[in-house]
N, C-alpha and C. Protein backbone atom coordinates (compact mmCIF):
# COMPACT_ATOMS: atom_id res chain seq x y z
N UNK A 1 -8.60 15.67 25.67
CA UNK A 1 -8.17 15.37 24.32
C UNK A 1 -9.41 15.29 23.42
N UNK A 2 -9.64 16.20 22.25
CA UNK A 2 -10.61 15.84 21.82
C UNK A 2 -10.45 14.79 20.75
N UNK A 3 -11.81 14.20 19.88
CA UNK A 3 -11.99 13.29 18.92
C UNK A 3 -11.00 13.91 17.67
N UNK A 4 -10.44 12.62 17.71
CA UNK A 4 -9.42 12.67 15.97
C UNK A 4 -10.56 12.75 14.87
N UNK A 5 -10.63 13.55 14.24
CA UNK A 5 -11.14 13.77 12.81
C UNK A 5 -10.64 12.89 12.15
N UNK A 6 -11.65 11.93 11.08
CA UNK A 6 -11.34 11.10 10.10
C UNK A 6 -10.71 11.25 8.88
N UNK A 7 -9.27 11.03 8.86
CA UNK A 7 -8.80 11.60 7.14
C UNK A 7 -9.56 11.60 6.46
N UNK A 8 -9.37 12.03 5.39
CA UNK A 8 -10.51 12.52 4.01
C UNK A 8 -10.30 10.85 3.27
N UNK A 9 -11.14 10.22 2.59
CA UNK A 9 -10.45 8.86 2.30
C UNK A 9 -10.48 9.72 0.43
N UNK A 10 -9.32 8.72 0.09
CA UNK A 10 -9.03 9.24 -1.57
C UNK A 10 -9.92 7.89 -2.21
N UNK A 11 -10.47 8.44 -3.24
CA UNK A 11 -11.44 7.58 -3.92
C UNK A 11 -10.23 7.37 -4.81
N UNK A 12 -10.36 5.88 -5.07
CA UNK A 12 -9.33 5.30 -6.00
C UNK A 12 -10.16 5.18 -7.85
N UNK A 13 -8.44 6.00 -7.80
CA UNK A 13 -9.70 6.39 -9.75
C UNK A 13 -9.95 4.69 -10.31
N UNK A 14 -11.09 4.94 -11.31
CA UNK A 14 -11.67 3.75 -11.76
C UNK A 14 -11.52 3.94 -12.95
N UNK A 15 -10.52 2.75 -13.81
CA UNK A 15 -10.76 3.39 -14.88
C UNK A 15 -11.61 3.26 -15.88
N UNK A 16 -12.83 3.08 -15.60
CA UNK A 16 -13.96 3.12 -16.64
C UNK A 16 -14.94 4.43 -16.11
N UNK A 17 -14.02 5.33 -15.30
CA UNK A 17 -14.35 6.54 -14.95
C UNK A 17 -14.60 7.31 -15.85
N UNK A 18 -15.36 7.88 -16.51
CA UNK A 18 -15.80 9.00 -17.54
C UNK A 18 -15.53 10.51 -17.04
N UNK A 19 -15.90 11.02 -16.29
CA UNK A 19 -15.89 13.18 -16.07
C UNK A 19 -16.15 12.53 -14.45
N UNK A 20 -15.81 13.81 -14.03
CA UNK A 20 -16.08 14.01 -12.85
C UNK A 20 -16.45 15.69 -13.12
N UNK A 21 -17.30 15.71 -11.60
CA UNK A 21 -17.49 17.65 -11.20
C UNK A 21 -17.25 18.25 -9.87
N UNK A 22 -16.58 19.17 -10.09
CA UNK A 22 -16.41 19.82 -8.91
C UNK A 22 -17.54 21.22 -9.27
N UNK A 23 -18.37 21.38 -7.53
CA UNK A 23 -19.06 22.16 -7.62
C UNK A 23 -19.41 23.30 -6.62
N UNK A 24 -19.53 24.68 -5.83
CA UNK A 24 -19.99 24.47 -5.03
C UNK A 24 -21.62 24.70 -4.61
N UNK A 25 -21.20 24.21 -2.88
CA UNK A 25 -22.73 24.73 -2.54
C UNK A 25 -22.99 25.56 -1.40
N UNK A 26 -23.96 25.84 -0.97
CA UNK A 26 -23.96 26.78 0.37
C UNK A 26 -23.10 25.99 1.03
N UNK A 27 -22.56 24.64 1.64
CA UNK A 27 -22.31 24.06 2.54
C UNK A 27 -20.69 23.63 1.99
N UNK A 28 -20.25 24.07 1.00
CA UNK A 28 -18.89 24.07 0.71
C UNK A 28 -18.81 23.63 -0.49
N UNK A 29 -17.30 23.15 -0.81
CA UNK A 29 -16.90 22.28 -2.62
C UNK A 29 -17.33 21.05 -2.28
N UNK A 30 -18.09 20.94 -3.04
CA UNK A 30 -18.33 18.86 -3.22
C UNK A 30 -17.93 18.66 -4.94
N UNK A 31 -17.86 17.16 -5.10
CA UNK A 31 -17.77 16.63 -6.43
C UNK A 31 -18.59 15.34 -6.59
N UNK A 32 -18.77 15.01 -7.85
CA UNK A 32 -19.43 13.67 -8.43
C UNK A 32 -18.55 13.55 -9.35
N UNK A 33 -18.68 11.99 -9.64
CA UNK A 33 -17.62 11.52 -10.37
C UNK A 33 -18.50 10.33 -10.95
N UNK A 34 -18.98 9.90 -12.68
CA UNK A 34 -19.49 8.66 -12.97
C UNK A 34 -18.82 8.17 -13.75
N UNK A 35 -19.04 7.15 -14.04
CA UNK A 35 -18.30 5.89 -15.21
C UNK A 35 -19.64 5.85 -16.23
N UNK A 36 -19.38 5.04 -16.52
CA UNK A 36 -20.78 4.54 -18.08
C UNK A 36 -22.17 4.10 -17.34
N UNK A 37 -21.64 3.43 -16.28
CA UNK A 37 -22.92 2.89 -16.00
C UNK A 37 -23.78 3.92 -14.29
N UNK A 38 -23.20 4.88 -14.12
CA UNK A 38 -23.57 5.53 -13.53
C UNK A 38 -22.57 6.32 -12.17
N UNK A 39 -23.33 7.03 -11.74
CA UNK A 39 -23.15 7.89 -10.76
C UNK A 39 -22.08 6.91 -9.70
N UNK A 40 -20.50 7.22 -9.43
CA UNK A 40 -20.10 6.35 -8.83
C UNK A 40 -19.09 7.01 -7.73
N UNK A 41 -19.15 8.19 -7.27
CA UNK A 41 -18.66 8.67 -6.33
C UNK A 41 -19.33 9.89 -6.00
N UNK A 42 -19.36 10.65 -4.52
CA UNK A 42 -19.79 11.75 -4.25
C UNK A 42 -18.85 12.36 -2.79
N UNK A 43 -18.52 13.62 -3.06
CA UNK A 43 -17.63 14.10 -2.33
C UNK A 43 -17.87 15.28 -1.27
N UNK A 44 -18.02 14.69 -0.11
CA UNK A 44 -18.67 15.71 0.72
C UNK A 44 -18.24 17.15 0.82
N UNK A 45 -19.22 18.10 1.32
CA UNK A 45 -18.35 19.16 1.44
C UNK A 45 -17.20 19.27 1.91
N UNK A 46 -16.67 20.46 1.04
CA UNK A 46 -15.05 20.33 1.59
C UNK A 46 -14.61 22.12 1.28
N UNK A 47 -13.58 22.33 2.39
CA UNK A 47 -13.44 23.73 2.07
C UNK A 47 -13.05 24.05 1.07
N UNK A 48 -12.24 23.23 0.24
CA UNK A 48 -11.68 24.02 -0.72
C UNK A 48 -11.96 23.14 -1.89
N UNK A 49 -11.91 23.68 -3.41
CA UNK A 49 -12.12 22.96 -4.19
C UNK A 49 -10.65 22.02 -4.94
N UNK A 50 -9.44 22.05 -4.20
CA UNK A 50 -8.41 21.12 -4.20
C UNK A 50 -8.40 20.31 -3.41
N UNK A 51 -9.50 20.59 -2.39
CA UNK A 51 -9.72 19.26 -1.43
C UNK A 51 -10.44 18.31 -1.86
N UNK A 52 -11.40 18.75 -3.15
CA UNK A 52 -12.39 17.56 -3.28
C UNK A 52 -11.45 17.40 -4.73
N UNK A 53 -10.77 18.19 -5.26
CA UNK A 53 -9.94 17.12 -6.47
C UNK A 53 -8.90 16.00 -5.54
N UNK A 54 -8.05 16.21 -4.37
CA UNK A 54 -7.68 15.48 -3.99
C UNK A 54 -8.19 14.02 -3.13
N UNK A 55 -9.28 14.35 -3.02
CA UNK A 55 -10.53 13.28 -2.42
C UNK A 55 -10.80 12.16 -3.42
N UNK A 56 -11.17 13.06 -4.78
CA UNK A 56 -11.82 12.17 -6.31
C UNK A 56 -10.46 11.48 -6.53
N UNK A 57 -9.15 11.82 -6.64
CA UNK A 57 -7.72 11.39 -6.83
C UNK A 57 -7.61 11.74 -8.55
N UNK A 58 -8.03 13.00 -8.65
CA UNK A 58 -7.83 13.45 -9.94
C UNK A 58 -7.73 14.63 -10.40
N UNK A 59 -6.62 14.66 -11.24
CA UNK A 59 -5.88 16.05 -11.40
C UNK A 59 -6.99 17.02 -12.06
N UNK A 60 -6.37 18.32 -12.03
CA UNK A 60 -7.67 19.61 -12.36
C UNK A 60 -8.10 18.85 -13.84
N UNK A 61 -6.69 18.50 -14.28
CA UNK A 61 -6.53 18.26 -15.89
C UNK A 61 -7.83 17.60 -16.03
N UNK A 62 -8.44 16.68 -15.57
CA UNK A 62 -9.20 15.72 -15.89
C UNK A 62 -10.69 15.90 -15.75
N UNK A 63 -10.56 17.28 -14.80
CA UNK A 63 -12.31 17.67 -14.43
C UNK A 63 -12.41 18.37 -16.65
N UNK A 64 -13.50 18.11 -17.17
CA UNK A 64 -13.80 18.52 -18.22
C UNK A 64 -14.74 19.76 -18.08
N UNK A 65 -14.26 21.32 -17.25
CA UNK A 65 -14.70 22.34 -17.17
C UNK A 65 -15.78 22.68 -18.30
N UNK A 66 -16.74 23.02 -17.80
CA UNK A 66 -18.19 23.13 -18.12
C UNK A 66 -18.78 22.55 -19.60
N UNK A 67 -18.29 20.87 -19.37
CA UNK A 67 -18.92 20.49 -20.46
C UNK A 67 -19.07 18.77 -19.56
N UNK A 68 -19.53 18.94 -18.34
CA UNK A 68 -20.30 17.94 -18.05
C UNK A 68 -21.49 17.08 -18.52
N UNK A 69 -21.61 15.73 -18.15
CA UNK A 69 -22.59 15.28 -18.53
C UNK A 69 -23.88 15.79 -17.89
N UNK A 70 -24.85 15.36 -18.84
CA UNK A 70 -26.61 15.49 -17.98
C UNK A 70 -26.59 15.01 -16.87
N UNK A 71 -25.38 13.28 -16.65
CA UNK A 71 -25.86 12.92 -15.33
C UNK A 71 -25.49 13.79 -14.20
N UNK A 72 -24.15 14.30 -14.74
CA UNK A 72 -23.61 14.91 -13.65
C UNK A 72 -23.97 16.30 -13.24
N UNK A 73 -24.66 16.88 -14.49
CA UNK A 73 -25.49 17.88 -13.68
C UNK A 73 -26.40 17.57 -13.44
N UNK A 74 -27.29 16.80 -13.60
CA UNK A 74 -28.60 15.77 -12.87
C UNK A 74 -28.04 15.85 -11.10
N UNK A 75 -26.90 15.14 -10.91
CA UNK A 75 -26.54 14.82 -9.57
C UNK A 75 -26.19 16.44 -8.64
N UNK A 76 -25.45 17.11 -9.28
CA UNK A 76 -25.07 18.50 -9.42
C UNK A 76 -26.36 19.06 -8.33
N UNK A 77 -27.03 19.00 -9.48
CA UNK A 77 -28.26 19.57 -9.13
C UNK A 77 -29.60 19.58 -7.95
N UNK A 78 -29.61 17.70 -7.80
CA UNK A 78 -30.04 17.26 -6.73
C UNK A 78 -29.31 17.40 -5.27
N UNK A 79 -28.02 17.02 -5.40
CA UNK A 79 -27.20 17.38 -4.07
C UNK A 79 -27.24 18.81 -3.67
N UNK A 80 -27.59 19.95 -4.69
CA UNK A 80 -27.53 20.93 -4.04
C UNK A 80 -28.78 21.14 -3.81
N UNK A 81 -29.89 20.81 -4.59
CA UNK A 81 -31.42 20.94 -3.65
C UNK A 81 -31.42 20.49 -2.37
N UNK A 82 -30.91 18.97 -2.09
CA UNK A 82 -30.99 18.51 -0.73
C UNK A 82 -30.06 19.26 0.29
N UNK A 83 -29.23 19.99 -0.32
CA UNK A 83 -28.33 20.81 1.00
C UNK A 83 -29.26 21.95 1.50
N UNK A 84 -30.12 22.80 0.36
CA UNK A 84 -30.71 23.79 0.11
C UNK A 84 -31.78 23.65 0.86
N UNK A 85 -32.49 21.96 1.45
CA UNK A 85 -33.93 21.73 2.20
C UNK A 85 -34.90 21.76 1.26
N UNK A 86 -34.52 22.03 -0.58
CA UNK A 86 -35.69 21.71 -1.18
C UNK A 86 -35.88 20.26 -1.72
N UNK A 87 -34.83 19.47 -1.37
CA UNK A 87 -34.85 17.79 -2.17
C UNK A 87 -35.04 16.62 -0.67
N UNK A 88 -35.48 15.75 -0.76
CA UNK A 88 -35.47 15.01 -0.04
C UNK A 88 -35.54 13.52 -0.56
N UNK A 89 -34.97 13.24 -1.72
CA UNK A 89 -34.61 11.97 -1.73
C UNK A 89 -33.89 11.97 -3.17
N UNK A 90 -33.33 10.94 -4.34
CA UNK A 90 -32.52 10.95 -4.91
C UNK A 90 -32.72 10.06 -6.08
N UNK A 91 -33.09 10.69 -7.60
CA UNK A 91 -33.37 9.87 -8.29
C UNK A 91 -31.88 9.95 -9.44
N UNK A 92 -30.84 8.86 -9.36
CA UNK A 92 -29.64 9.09 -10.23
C UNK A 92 -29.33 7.14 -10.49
N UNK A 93 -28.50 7.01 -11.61
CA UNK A 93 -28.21 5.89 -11.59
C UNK A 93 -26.72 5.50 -11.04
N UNK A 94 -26.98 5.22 -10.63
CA UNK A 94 -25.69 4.56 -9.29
C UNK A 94 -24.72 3.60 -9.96
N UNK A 95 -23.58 3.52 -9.93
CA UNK A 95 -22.08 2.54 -10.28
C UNK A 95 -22.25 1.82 -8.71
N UNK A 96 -22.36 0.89 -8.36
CA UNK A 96 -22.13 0.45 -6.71
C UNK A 96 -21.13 -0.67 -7.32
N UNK A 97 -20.22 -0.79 -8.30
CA UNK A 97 -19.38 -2.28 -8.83
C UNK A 97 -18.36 -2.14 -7.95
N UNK A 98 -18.14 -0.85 -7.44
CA UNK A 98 -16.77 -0.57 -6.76
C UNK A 98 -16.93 -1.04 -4.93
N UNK A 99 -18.09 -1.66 -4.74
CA UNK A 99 -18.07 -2.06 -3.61
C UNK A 99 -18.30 -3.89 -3.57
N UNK A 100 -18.24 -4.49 -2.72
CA UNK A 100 -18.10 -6.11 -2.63
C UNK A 100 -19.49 -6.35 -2.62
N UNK A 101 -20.29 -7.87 -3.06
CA UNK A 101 -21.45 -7.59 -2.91
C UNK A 101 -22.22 -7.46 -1.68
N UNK A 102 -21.57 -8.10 -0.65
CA UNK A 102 -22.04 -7.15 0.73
C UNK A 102 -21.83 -6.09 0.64
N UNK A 103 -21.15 -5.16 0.33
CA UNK A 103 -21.30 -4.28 0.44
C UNK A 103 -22.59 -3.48 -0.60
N UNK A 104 -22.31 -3.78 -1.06
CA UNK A 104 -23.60 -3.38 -2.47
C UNK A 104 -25.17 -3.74 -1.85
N UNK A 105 -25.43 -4.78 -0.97
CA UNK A 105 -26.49 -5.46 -0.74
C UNK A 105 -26.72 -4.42 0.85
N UNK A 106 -25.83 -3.65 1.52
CA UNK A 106 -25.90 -2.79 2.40
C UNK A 106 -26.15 -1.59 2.15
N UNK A 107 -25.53 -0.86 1.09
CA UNK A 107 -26.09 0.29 0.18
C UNK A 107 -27.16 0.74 -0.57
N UNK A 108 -27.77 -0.60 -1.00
CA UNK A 108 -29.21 -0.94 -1.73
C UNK A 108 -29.89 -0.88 -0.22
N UNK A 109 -30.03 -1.54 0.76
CA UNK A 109 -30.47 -1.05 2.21
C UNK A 109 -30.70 0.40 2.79
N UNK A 110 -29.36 0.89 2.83
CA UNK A 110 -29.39 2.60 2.61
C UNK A 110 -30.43 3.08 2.47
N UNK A 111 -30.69 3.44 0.94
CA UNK A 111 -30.85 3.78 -0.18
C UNK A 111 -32.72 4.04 0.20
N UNK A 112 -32.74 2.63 0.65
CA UNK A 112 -34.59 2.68 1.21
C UNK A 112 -35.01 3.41 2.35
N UNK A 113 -33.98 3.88 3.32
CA UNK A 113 -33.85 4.08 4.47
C UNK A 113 -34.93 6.21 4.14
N UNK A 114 -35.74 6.61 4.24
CA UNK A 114 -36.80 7.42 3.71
C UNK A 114 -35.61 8.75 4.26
N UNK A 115 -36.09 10.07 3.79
CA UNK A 115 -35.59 11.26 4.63
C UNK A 115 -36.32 11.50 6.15
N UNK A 116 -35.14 11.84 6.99
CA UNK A 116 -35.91 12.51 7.83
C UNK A 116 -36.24 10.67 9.01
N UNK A 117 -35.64 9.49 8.76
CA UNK A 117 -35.76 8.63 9.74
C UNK A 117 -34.24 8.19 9.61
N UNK A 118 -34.12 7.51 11.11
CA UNK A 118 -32.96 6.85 11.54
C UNK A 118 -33.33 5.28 11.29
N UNK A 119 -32.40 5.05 11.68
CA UNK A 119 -32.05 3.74 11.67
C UNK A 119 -30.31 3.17 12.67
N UNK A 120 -30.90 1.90 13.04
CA UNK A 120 -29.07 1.32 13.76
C UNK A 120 -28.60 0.02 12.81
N UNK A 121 -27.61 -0.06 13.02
CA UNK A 121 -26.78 -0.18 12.21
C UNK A 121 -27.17 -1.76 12.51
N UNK A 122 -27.75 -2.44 13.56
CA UNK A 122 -28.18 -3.62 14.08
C UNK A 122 -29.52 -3.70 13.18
N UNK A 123 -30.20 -2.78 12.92
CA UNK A 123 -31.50 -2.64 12.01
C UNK A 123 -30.70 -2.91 10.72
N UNK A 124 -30.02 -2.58 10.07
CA UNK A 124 -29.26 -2.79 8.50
C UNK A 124 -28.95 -4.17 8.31
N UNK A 125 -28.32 -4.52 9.22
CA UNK A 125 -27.79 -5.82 9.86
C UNK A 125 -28.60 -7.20 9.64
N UNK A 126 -29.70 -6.45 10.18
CA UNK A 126 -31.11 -7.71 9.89
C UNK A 126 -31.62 -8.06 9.13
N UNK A 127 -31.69 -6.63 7.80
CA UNK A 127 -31.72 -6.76 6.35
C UNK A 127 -30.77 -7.71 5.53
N UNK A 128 -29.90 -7.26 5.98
CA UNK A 128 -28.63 -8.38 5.21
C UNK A 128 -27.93 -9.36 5.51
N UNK A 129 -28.70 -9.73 6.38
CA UNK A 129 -27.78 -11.16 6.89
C UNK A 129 -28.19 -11.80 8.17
N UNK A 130 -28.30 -10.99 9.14
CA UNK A 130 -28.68 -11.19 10.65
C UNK A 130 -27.94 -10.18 11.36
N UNK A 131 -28.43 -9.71 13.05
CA UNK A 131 -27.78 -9.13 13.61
C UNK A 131 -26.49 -9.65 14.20
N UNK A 132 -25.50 -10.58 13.69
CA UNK A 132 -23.67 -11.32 14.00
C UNK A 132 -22.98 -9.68 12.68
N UNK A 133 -24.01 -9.66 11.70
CA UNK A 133 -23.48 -8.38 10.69
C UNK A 133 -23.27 -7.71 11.15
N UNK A 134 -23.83 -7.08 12.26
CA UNK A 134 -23.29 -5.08 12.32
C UNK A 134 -22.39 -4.40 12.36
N UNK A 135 -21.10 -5.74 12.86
CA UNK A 135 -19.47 -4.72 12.70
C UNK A 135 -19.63 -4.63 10.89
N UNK A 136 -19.64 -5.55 10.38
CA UNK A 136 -19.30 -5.65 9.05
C UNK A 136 -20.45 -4.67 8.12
N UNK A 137 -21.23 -4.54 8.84
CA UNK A 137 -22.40 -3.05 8.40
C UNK A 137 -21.46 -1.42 8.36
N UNK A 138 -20.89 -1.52 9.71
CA UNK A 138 -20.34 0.15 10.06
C UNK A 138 -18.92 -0.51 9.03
N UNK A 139 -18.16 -1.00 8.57
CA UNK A 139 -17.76 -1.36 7.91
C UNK A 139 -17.62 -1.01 6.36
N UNK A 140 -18.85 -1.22 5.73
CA UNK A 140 -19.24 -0.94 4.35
C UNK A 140 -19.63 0.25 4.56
N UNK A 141 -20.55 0.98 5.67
CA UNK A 141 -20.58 2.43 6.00
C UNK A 141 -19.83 3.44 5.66
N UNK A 142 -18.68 2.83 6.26
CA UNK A 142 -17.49 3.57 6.21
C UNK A 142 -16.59 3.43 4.67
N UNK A 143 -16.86 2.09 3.64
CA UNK A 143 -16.57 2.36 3.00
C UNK A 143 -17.55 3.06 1.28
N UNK A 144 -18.49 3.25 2.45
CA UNK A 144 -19.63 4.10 1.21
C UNK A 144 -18.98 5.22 0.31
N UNK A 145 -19.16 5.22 -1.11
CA UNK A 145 -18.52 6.08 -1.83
C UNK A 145 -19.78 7.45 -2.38
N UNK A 146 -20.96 6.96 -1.70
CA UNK A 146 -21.64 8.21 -2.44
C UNK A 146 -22.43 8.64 -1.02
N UNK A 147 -21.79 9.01 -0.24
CA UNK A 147 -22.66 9.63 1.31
C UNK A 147 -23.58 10.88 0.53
N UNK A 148 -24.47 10.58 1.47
CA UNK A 148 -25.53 11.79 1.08
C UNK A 148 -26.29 10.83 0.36
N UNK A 149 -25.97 10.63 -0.75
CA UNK A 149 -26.93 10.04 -2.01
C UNK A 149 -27.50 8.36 -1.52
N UNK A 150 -26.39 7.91 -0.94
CA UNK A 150 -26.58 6.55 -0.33
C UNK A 150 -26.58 6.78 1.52
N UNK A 151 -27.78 6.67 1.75
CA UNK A 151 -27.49 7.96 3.05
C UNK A 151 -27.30 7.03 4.25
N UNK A 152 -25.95 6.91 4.66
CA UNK A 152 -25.26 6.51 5.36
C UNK A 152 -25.51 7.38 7.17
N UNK A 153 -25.61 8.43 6.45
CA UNK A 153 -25.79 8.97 7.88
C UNK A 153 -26.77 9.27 8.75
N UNK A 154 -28.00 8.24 8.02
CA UNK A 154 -29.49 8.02 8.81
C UNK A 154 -29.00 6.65 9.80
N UNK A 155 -27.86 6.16 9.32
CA UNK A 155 -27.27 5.24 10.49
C UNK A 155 -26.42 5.59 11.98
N UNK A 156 -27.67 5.34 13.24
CA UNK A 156 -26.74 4.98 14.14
C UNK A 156 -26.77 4.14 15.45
N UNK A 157 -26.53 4.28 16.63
CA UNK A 157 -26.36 3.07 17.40
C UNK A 157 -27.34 2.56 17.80
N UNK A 158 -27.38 1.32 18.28
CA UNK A 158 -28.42 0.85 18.71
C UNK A 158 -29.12 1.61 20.06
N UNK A 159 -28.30 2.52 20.90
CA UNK A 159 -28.71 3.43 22.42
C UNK A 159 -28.92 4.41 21.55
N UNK A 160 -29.36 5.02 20.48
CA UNK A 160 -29.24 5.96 19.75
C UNK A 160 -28.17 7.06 19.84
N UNK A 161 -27.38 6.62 20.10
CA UNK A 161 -25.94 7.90 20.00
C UNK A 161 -26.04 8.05 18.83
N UNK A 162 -25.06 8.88 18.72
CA UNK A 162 -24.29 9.47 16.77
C UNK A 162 -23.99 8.19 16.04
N UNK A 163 -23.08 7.57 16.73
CA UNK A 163 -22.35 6.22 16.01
C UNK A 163 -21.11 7.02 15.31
N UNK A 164 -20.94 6.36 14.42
CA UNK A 164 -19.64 7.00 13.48
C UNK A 164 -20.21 7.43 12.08
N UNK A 165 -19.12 8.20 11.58
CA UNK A 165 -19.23 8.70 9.98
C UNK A 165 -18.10 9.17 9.19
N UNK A 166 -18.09 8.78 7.86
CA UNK A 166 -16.70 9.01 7.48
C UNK A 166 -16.53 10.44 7.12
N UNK A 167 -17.77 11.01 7.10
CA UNK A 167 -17.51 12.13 6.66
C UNK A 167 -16.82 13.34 7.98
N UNK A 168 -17.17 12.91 9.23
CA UNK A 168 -16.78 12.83 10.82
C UNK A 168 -18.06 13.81 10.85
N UNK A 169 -18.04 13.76 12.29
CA UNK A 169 -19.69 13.56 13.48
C UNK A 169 -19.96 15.07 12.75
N UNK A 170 -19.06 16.78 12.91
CA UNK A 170 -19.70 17.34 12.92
C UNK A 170 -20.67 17.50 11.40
N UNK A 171 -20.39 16.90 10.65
CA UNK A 171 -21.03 17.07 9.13
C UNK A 171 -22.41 16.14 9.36
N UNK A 172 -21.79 14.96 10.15
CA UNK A 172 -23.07 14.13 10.04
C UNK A 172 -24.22 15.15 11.49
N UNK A 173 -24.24 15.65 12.26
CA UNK A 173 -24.72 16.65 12.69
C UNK A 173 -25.78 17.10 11.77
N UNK A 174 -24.75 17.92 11.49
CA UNK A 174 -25.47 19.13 10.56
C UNK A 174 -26.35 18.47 9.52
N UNK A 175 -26.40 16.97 9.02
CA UNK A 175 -27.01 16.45 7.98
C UNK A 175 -28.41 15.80 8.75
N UNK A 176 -28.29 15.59 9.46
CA UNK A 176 -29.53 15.02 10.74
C UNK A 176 -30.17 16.26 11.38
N UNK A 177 -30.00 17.33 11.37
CA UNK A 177 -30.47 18.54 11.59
C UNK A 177 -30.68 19.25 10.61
N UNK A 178 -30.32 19.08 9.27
CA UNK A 178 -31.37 19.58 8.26
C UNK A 178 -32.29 18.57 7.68
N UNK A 179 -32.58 17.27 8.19
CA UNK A 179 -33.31 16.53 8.07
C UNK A 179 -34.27 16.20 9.33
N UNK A 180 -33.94 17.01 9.87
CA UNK A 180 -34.83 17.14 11.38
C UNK A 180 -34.95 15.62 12.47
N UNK A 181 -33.57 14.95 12.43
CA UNK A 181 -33.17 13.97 13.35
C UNK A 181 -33.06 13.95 14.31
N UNK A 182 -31.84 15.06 14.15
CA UNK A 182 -30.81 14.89 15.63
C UNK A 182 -31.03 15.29 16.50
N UNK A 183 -32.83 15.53 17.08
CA UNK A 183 -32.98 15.82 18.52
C UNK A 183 -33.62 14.27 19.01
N UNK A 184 -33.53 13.54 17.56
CA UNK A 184 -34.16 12.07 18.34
C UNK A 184 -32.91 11.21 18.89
N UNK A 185 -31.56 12.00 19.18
CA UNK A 185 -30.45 11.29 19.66
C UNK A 185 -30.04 11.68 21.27
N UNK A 186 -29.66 10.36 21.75
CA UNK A 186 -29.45 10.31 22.69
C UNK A 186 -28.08 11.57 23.11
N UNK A 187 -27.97 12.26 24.06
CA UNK A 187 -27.04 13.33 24.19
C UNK A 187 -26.02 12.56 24.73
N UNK A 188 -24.45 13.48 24.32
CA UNK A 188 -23.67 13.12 24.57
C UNK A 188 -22.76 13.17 23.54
């Protein structure tokens, strides 16, 4: 029996949501989505570009076709350098209101976590609270709304396996192998 793939989770619209973008890249449709105070969703690749309007939870009506903001082609722009291997880290202003402040205080953790190193989720853990945190770490992980940008998937187990990802293993793969990781993981 193989591993169940993780539903796509629907980002619940916000309504101090401003534009969103759908875009693609070599690695499929992604989207960004900000409010006023910044950059507050990011939508992994996805095959189709009705997959990432149904991801953002917002009708075509609402994407504002090619009259995005700076930020959002700011973000646009960086996510596709870093797919591309020419970006390696992320300068945008971030919305994190939509997460609890643990959770926010785990994302700001993220965030420091450099390109190109791992980390376990028992290491995050220690940052924010003590290692009794780490369920409640893979937790906020999982409810990270800007993967990639808040890089969730430099997290994993303490034996160095994969661990989990919402975006599911084979994406987080491929994201640790263009960051030149995933031969520091334990096989299996």
């Amino acid at each position: 029996m193989g591993k169940r793939q993780p539903s796509p989770k629907r980002i619940t619209p916000d309504a101090s949501r401003v534009t969103a973008c759908i875009f693609r890249t070599r690695w499929g449709w992604m989207g960004v989505s900000e409010t006023t105070k910044g950059i507050d969703a990011v939508v992994l690749p996805k095959a189709s570009r009705q997959a990432v309007l149904s991801e953002l939870g917002l009708p075509s009506a609402e994407l504002l076709e090619g009259r995005t903001s700076p930020r959002l082609r700011e973000a646009q722009a960086q996510l596709t350098g870093y797919l591309a291997g020419t970006r390696r880290s992320f300068d945008l202003s971030l919305d994190l209101s939509r997460g609890t402040s643990f959770q926010q205080k785990v994302w700001r953790t993220l965030r420091r976590i450099s390109y190109g190193r791992l980390r376990s989720y028992q290491w995050v853990a220690l940052r924010v609270g003590g290692s009794r945190y780490a369920r409640a770490v893979g937790n906020a992980l999982g409810a990270n709304p800007m993967p990639i940008v808040i890089p969730c998937h430099r997290i994993v187990a303490q034996d160095t396996s994969l661990g989990g990802f919402s975006g599911g293993l084979p994406t987080k793969r491929k994201l640790l192998t263009l960051e030149g990781t995933l031969a520091e993981l334990r096989p299996g």
